[in-house]
PDB file of N, CA and C in Angstrom:
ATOM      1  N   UNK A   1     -46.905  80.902 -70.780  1.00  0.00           N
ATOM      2  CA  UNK A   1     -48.283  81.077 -70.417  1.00  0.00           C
ATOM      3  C   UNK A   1     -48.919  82.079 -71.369  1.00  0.00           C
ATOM      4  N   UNK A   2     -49.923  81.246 -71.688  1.00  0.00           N
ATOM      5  CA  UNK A   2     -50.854  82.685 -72.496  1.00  0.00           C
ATOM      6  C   UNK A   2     -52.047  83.252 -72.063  1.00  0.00           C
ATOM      7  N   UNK A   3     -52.517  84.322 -72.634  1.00  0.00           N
ATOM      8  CA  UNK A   3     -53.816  84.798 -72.510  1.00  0.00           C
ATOM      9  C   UNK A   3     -54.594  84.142 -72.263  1.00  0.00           C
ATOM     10  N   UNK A   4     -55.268  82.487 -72.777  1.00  0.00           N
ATOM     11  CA  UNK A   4     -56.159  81.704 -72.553  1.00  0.00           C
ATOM     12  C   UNK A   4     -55.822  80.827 -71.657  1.00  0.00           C
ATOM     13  N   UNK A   5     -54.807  80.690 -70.614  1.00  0.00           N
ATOM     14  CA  UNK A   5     -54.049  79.825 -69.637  1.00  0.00           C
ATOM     15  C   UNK A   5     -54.321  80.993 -68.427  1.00  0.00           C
ATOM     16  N   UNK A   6     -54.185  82.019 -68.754  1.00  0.00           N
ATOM     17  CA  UNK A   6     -54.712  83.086 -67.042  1.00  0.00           C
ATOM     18  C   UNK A   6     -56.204  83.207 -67.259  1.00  0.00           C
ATOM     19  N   UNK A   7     -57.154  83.022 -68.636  1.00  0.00           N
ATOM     20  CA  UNK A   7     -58.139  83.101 -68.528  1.00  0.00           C
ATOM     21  C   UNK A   7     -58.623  82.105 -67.891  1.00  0.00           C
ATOM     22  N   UNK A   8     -58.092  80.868 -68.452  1.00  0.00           N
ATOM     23  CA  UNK A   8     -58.773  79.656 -67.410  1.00  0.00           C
ATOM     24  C   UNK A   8     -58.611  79.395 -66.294  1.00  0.00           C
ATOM     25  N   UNK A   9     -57.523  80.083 -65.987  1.00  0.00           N
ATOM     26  CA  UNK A   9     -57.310  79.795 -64.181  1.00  0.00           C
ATOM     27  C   UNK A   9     -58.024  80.956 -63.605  1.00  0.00           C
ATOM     28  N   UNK A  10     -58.362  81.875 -64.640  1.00  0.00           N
ATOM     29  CA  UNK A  10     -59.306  82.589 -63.355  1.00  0.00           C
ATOM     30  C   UNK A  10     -60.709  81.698 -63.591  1.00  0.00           C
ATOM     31  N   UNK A  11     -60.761  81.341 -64.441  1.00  0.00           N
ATOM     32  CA  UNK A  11     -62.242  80.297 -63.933  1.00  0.00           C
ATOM     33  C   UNK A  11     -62.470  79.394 -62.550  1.00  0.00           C
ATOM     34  N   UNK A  12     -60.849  79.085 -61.998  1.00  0.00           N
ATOM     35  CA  UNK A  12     -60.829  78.167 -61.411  1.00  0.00           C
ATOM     36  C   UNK A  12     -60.822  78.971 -60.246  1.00  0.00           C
ATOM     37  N   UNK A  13     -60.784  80.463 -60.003  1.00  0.00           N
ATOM     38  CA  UNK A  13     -61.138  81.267 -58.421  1.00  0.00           C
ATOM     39  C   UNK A  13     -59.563  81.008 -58.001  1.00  0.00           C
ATOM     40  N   UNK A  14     -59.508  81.627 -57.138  1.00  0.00           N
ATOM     41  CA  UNK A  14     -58.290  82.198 -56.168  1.00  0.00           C
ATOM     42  C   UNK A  14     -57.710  83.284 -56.623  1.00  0.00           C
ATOM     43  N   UNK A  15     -58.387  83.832 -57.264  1.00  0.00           N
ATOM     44  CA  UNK A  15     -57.568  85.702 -57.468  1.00  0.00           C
ATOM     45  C   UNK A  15     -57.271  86.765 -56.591  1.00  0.00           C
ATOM     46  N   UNK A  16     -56.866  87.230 -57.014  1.00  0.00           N
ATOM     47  CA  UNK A  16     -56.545  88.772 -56.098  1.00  0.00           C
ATOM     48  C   UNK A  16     -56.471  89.777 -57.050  1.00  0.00           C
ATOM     49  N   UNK A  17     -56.936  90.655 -56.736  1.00  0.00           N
ATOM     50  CA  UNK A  17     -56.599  91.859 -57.228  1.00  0.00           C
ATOM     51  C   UNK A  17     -55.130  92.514 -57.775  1.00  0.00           C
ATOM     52  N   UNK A  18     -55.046  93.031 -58.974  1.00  0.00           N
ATOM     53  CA  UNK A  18     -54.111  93.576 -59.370  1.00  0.00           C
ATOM     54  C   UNK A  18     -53.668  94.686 -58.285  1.00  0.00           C
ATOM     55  N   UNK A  19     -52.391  93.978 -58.191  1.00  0.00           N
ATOM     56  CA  UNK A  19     -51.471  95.554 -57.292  1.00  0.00           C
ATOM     57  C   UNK A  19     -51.344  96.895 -57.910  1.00  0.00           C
ATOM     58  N   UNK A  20     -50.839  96.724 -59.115  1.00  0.00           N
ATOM     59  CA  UNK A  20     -50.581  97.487 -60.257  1.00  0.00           C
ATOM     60  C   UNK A  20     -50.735  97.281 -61.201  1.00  0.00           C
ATOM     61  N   UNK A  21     -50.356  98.127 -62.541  1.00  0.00           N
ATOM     62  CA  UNK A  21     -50.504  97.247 -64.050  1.00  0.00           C
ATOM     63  C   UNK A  21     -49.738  96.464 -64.133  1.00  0.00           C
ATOM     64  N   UNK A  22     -50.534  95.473 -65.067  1.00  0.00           N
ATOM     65  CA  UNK A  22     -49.681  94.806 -65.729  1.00  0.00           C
ATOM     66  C   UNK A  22     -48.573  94.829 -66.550  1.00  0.00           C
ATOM     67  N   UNK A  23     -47.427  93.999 -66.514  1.00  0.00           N
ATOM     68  CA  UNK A  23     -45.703  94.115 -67.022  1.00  0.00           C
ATOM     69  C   UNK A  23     -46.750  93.296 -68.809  1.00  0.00           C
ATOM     70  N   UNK A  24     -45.996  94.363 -69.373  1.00  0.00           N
ATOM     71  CA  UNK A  24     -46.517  93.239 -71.183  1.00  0.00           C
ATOM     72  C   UNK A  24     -45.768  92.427 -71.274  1.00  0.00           C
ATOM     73  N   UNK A  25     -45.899  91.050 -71.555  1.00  0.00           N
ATOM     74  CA  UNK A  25     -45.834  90.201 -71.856  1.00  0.00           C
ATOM     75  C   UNK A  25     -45.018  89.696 -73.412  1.00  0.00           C
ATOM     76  N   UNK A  26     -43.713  89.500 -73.807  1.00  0.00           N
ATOM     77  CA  UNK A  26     -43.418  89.518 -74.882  1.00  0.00           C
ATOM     78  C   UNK A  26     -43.559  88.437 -75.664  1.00  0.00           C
ATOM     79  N   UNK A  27     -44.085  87.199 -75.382  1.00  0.00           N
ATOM     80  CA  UNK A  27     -44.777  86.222 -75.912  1.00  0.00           C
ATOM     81  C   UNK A  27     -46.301  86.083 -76.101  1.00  0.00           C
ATOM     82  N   UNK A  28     -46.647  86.653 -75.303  1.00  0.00           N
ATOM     83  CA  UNK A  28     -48.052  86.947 -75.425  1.00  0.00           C
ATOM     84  C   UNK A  28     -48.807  88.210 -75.044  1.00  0.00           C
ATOM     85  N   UNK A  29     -49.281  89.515 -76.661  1.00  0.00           N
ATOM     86  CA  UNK A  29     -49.317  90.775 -76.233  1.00  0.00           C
ATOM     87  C   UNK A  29     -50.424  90.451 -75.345  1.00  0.00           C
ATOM     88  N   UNK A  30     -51.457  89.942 -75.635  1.00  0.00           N
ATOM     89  CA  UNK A  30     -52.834  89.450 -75.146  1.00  0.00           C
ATOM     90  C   UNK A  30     -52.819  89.505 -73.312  1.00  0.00           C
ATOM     91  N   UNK A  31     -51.744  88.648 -73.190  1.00  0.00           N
ATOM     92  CA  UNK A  31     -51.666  88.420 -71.477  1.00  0.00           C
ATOM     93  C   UNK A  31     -52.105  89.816 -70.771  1.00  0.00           C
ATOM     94  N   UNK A  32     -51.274  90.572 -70.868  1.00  0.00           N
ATOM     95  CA  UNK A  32     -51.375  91.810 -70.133  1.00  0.00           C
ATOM     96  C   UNK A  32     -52.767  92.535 -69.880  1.00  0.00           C
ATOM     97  N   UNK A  33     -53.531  92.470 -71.654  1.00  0.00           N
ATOM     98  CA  UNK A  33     -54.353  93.028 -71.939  1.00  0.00           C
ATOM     99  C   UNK A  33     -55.386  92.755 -71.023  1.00  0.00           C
ATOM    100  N   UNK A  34     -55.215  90.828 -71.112  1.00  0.00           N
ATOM    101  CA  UNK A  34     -56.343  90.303 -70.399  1.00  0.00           C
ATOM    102  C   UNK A  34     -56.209  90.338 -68.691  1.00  0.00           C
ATOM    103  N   UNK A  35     -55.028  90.673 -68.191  1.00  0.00           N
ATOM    104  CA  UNK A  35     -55.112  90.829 -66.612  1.00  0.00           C
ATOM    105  C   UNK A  35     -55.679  92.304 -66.493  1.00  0.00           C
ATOM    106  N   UNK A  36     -55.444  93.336 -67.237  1.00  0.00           N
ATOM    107  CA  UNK A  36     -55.979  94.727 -67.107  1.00  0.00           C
ATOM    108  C   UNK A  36     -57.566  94.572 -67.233  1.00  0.00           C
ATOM    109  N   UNK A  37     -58.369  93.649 -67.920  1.00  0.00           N
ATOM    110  CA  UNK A  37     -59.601  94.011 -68.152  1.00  0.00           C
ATOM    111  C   UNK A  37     -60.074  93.431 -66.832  1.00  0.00           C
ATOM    112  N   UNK A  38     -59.401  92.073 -66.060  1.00  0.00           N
ATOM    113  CA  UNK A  38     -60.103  91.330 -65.377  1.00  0.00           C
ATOM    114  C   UNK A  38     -59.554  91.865 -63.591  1.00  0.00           C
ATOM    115  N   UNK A  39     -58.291  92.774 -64.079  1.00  0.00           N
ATOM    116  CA  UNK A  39     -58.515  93.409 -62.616  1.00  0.00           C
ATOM    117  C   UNK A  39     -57.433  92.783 -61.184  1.00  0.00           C
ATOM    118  N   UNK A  40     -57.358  90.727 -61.591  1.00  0.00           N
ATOM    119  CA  UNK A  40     -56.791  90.017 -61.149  1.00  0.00           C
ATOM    120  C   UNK A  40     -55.544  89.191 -61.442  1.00  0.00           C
ATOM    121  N   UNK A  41     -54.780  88.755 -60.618  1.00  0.00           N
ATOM    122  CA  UNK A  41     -54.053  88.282 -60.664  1.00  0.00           C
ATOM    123  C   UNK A  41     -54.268  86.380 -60.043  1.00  0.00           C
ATOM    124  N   UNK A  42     -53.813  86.301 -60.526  1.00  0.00           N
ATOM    125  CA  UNK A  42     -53.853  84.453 -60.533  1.00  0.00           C
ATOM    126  C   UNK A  42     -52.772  84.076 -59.175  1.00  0.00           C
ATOM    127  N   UNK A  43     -53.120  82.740 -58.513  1.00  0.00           N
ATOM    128  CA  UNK A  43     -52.288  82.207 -57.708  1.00  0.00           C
ATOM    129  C   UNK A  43     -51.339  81.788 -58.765  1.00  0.00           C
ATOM    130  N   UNK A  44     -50.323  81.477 -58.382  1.00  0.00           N
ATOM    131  CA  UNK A  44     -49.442  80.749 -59.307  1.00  0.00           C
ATOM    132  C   UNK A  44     -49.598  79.477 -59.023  1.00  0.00           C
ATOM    133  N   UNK A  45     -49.832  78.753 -57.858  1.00  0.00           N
ATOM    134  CA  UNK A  45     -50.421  77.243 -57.797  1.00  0.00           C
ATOM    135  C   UNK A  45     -51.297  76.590 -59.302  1.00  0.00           C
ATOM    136  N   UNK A  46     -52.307  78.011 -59.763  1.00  0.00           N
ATOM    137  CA  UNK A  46     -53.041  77.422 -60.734  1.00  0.00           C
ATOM    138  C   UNK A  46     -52.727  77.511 -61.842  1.00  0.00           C
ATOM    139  N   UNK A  47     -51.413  77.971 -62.253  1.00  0.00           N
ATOM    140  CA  UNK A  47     -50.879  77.943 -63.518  1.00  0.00           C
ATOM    141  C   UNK A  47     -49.620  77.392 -63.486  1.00  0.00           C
ATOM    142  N   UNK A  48     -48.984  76.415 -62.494  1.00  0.00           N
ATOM    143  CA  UNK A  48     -48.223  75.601 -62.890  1.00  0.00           C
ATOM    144  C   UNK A  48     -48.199  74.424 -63.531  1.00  0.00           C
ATOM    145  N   UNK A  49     -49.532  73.980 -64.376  1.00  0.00           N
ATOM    146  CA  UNK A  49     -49.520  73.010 -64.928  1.00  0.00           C
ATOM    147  C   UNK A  49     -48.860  73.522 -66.664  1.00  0.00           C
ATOM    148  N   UNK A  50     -49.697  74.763 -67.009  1.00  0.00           N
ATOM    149  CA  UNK A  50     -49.135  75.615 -68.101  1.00  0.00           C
ATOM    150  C   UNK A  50     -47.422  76.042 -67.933  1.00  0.00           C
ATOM    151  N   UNK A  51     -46.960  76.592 -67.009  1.00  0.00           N
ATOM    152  CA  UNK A  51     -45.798  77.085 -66.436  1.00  0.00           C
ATOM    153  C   UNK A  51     -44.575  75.881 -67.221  1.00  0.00           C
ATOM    154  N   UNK A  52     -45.330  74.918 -66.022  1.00  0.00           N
ATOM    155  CA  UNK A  52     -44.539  73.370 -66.692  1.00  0.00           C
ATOM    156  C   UNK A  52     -44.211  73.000 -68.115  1.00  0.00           C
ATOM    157  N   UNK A  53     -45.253  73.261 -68.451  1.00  0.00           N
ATOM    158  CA  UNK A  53     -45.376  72.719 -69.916  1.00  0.00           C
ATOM    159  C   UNK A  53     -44.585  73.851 -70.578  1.00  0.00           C
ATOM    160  N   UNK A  54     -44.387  75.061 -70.646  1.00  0.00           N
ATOM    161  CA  UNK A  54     -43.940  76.165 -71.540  1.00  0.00           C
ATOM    162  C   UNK A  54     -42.054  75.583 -70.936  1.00  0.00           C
ATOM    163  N   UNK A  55     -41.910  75.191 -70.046  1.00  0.00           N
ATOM    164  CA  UNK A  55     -40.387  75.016 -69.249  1.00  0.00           C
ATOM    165  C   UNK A  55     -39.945  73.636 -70.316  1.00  0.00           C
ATOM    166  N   UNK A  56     -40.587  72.525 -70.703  1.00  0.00           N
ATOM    167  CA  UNK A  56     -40.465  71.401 -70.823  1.00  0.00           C
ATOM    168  C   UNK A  56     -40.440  71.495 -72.714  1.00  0.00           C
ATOM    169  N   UNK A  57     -41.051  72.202 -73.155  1.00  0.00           N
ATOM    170  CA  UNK A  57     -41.229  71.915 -74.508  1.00  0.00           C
ATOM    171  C   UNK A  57     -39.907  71.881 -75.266  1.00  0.00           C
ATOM    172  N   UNK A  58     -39.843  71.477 -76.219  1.00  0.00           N
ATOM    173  CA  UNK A  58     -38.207  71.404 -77.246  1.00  0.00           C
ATOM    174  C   UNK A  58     -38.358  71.575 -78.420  1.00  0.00           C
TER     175      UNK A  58
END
């Protein structure tokens, strides 16, 4: 999952608020950056289409 895969699922609503900071991300420095500015955390329902795809690739 990247930075532009939690950005788009927060387009899609169902967030929550960050508990704490964000863990960095060693595939993507960006990720972290971008849950710290936006505060939220994503359902994971809305990023299992990305999830999938990062599991499946070869």
């Amino acid at each position: 999952m990247t930075a532009a895969d939690y950005t788009a699922a927060l387009s899609k609503g169902e967030s929550t608020p960050l508990a704490g900071p964000p863990a960095a991300s060693p595939w993507d420095p960006e990720l972290a950056r971008a849950m710290a500015e936006s505060g939220s955390t994503v359902m994971e329902e809305r990023l299992l289409p990305a999830l999938l795809s990062d599991l499946t690739r070869t």
